[in-house]
Every structure is written in structure tokens, then in C-alpha cells.
N, C-alpha and C. Protein backbone atom coordinates (compact mmCIF):
# COMPACT_ATOMS: atom_id res chain seq x y z
N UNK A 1 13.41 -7.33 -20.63
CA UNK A 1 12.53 -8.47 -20.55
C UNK A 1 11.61 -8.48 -21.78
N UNK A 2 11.35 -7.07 -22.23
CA UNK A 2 10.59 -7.32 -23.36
C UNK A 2 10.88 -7.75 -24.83
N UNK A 3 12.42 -7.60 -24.60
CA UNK A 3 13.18 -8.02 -25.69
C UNK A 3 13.08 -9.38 -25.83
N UNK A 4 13.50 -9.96 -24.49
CA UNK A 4 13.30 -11.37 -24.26
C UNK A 4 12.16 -11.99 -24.43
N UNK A 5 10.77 -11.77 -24.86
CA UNK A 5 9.71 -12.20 -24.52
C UNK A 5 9.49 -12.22 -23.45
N UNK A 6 9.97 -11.76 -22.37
CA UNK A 6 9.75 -12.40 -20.99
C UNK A 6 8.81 -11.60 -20.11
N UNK A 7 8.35 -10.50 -20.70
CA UNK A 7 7.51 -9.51 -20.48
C UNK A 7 5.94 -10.16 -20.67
N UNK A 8 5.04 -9.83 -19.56
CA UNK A 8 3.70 -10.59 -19.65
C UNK A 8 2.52 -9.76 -19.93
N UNK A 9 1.13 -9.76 -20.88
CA UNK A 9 0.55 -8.95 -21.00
C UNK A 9 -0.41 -8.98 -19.93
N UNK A 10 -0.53 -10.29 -19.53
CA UNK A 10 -1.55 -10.59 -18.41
C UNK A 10 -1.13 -10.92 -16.82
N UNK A 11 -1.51 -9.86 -15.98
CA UNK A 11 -1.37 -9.82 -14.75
C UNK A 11 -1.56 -11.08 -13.74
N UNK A 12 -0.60 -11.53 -13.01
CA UNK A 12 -1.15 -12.71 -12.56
C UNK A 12 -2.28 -12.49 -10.89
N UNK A 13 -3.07 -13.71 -10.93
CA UNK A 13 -4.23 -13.56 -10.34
C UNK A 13 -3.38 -12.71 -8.48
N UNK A 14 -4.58 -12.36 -7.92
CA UNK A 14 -4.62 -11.55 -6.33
C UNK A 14 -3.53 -12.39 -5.48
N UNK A 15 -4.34 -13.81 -5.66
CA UNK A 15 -3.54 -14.80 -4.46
C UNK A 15 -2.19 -14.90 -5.31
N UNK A 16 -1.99 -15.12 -6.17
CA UNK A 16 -0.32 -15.58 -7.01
C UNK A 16 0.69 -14.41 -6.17
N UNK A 17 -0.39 -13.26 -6.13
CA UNK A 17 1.34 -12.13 -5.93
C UNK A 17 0.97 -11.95 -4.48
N UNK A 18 0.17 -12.53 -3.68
CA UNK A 18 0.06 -12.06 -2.07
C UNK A 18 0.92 -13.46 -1.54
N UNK A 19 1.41 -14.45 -2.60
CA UNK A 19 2.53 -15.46 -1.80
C UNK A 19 3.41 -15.01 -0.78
N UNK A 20 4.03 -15.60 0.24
CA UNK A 20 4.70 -14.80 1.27
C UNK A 20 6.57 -15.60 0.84
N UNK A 21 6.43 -16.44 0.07
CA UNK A 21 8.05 -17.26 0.12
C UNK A 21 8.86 -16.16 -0.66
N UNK A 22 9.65 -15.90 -0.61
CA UNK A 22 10.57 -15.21 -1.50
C UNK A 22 10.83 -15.47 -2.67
N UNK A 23 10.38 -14.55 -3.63
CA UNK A 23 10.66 -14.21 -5.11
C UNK A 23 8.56 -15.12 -5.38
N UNK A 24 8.04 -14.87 -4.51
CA UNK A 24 6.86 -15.51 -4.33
C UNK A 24 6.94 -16.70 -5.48
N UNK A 25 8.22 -17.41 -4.89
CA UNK A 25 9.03 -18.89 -5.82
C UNK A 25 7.89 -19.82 -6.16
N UNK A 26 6.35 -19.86 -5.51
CA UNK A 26 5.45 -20.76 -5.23
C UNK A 26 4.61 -20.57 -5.89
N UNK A 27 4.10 -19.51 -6.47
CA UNK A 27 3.48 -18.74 -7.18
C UNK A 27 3.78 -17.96 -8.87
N UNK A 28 4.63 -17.82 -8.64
CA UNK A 28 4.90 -17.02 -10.03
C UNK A 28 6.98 -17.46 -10.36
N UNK A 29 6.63 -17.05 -11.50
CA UNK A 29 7.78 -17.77 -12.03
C UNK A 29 8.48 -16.45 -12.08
N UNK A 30 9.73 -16.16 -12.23
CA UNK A 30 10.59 -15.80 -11.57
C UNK A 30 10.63 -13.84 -12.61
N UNK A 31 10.41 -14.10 -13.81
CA UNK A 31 10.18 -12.46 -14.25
C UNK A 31 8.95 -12.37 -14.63
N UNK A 32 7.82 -13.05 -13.78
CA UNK A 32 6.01 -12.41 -13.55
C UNK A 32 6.89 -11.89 -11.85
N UNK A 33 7.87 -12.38 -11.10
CA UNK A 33 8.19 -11.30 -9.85
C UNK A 33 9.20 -9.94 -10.48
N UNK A 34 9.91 -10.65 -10.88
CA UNK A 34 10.31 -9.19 -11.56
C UNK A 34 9.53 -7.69 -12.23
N UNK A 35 8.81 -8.54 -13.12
CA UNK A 35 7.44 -7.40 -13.35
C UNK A 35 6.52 -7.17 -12.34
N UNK A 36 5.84 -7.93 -11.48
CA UNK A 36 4.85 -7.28 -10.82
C UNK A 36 4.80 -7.39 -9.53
N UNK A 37 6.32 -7.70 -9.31
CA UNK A 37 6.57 -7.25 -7.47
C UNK A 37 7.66 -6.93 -7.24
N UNK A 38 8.84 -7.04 -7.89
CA UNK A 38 10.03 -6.20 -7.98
C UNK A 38 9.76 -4.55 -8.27
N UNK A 39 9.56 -4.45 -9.75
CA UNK A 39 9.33 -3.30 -10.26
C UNK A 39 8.41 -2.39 -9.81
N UNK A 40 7.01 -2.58 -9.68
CA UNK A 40 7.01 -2.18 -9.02
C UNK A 40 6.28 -1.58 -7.66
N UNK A 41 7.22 -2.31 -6.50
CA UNK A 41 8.09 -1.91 -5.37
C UNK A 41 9.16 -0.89 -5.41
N UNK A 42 10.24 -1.08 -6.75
CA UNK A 42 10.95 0.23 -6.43
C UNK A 42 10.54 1.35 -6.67
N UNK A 43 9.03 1.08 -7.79
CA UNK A 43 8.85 2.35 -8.30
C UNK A 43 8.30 3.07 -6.64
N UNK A 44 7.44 2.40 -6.31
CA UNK A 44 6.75 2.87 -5.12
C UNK A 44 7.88 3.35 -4.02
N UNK A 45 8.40 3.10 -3.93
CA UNK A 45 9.54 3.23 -3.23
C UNK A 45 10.07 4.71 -3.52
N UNK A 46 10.78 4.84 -4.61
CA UNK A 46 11.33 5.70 -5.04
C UNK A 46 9.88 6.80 -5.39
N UNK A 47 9.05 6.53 -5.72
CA UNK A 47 7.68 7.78 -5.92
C UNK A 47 7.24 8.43 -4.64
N UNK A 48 7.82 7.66 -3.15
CA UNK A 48 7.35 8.08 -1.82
C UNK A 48 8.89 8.50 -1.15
N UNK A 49 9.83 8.67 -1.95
CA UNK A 49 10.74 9.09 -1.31
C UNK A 49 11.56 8.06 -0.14
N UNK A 50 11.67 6.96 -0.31
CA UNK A 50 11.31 5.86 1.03
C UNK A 50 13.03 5.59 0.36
N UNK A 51 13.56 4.54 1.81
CA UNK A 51 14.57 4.17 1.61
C UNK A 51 14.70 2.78 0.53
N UNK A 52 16.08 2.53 0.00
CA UNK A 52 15.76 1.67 -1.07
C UNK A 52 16.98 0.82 -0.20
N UNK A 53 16.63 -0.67 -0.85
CA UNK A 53 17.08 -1.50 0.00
C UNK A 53 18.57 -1.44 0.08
N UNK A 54 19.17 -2.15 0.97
CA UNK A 54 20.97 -1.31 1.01
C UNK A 54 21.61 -2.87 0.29
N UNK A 55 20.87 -3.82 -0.07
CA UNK A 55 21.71 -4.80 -0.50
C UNK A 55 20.64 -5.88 -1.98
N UNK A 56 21.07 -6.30 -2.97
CA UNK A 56 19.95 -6.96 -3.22
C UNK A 56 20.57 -8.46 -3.90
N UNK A 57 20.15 -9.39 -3.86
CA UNK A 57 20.57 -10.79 -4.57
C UNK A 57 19.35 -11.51 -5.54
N UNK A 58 19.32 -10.93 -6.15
CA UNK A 58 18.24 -11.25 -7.62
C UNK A 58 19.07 -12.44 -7.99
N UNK A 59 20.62 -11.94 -9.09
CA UNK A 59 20.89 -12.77 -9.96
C UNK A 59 21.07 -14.25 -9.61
N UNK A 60 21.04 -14.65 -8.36
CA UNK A 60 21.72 -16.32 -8.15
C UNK A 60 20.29 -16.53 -8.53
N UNK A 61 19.08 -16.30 -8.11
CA UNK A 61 17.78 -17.07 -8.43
C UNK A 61 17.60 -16.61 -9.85
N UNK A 62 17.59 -15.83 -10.44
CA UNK A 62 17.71 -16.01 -11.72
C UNK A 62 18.25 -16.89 -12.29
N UNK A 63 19.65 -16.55 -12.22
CA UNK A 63 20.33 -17.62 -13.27
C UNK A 63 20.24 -19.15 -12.74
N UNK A 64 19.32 -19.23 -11.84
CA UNK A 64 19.07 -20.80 -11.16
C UNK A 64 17.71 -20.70 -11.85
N UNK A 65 17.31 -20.51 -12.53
CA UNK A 65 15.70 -20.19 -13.04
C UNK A 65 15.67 -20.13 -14.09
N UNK A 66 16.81 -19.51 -15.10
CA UNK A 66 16.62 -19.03 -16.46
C UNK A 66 17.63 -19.73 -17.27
N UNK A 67 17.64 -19.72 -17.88
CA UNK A 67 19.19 -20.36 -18.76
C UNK A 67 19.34 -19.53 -19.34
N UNK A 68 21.09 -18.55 -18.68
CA UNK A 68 21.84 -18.09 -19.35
C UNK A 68 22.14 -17.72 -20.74
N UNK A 69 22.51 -18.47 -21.35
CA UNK A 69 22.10 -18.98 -22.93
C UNK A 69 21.01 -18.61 -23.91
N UNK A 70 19.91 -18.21 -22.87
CA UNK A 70 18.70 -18.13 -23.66
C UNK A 70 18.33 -16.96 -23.14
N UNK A 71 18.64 -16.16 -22.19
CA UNK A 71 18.35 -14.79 -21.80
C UNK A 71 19.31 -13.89 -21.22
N UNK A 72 20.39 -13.52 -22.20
CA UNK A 72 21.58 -13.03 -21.32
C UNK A 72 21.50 -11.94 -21.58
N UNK A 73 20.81 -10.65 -22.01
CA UNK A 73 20.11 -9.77 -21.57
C UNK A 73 19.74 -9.39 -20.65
N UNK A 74 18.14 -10.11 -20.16
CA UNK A 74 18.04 -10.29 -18.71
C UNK A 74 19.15 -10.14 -17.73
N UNK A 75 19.87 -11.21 -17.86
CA UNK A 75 20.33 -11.45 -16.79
C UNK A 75 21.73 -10.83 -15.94
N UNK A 76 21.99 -10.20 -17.41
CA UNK A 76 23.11 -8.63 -17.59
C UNK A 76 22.63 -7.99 -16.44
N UNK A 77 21.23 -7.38 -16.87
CA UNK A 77 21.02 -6.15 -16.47
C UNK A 77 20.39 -6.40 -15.12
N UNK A 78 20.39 -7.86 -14.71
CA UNK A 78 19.78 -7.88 -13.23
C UNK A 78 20.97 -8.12 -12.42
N UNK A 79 22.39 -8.37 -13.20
CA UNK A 79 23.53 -8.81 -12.43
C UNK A 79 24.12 -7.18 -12.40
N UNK A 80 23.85 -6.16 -13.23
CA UNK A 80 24.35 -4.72 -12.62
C UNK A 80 23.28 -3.94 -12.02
N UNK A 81 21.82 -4.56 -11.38
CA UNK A 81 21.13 -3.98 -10.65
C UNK A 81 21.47 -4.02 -9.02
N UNK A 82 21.86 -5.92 -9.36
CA UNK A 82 22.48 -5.88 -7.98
C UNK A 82 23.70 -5.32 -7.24
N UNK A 83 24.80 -5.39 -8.85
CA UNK A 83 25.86 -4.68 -8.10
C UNK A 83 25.84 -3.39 -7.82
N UNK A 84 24.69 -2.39 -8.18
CA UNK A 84 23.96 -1.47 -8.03
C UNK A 84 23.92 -0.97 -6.97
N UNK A 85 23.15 -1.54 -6.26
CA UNK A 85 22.95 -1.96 -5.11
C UNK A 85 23.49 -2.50 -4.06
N UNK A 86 24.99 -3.36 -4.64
CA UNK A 86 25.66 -3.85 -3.35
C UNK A 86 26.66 -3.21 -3.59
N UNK A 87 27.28 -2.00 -3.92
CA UNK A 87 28.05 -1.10 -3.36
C UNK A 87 28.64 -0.88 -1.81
N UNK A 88 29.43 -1.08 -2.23
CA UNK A 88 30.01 -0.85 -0.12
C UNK A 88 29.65 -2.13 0.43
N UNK A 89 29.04 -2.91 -0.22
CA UNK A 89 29.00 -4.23 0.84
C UNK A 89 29.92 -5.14 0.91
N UNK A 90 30.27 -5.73 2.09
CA UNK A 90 31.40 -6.69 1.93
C UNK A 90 31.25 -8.30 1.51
């Protein structure tokens, strides 16, 4: 993301990241969730020993969010996070 520019220096406000819709879609644009409620969550996750989720679907809202074309970097490395992650799933 930082390659991409897509990396933010400024944190977005209390209420932006306490949104409850998914990918807090209402609030923050789609890699301010990647940086500061995706990431980290797993870190926390993984720093407490906790289970990590058994399935994940990032890339369709991404690439419904981003244009391809203009961040395929990104969107690489969020399409082998998920398949990462969806191992064994049918």
C-alpha cells in the first residue's frame, strides 16, 4: 500500500473506525480499513495467540473499490491473503 500511495499518515477520526457496516464501507474508504482495522486486528490477534479467522473475502470489495489498473499490487497481495486464508474451503 505504501508503494501505492495508498498508505495514510493521518489516522482517521474515533467515530470513522467505531462504524459497525462492514469494511466500515460508511466511514472510511476501503485501504484507511485495511490499515487501521484489518491490520491491525490480525496483529492483535496473532500477538494474543487468538484464533485467526478460518475464511476471508477482502478482494471482491476491493477490486469493486479500486481500479485494478491503477493498483495491482494491492490487490495481488490481498487476492493471496485471502487465498491464504481460504484453504480447505469449499
Amino acid at each position: 500500500m505504501r508503494s501505492e500511495q495508498l498508505w495514510s499518515a493521518r489516522q482517521p477520526s474515533p467515530e470513522a473506525l467505531k462504524s459497525e457496516l462492514p469494511f466500515a464501507i460508511d466511514t472510511l474508504r476501503i485501504e484507511q480499513w485495511l490499515q487501521f482495522v484489518f491490520i491491525p486486528k490480525m496483529k492483535e490477534l496473532i500477538n494474543r495467540g487468538q484464533m485467526l479467522p478460518n475464511a476471508l473475502a477482502i478482494s471482491p470489495v476491493l477490486q469493486n473499490t479500486l481500479a485494478q489498473e491503477d493498483y495491482p499490487l494491492v490487490i495481488n497481495a490481498i487476492n493471496k491473503i485471502d487465498l491464504l486464508f481460504n484453504v480447505g474451503q469449499p
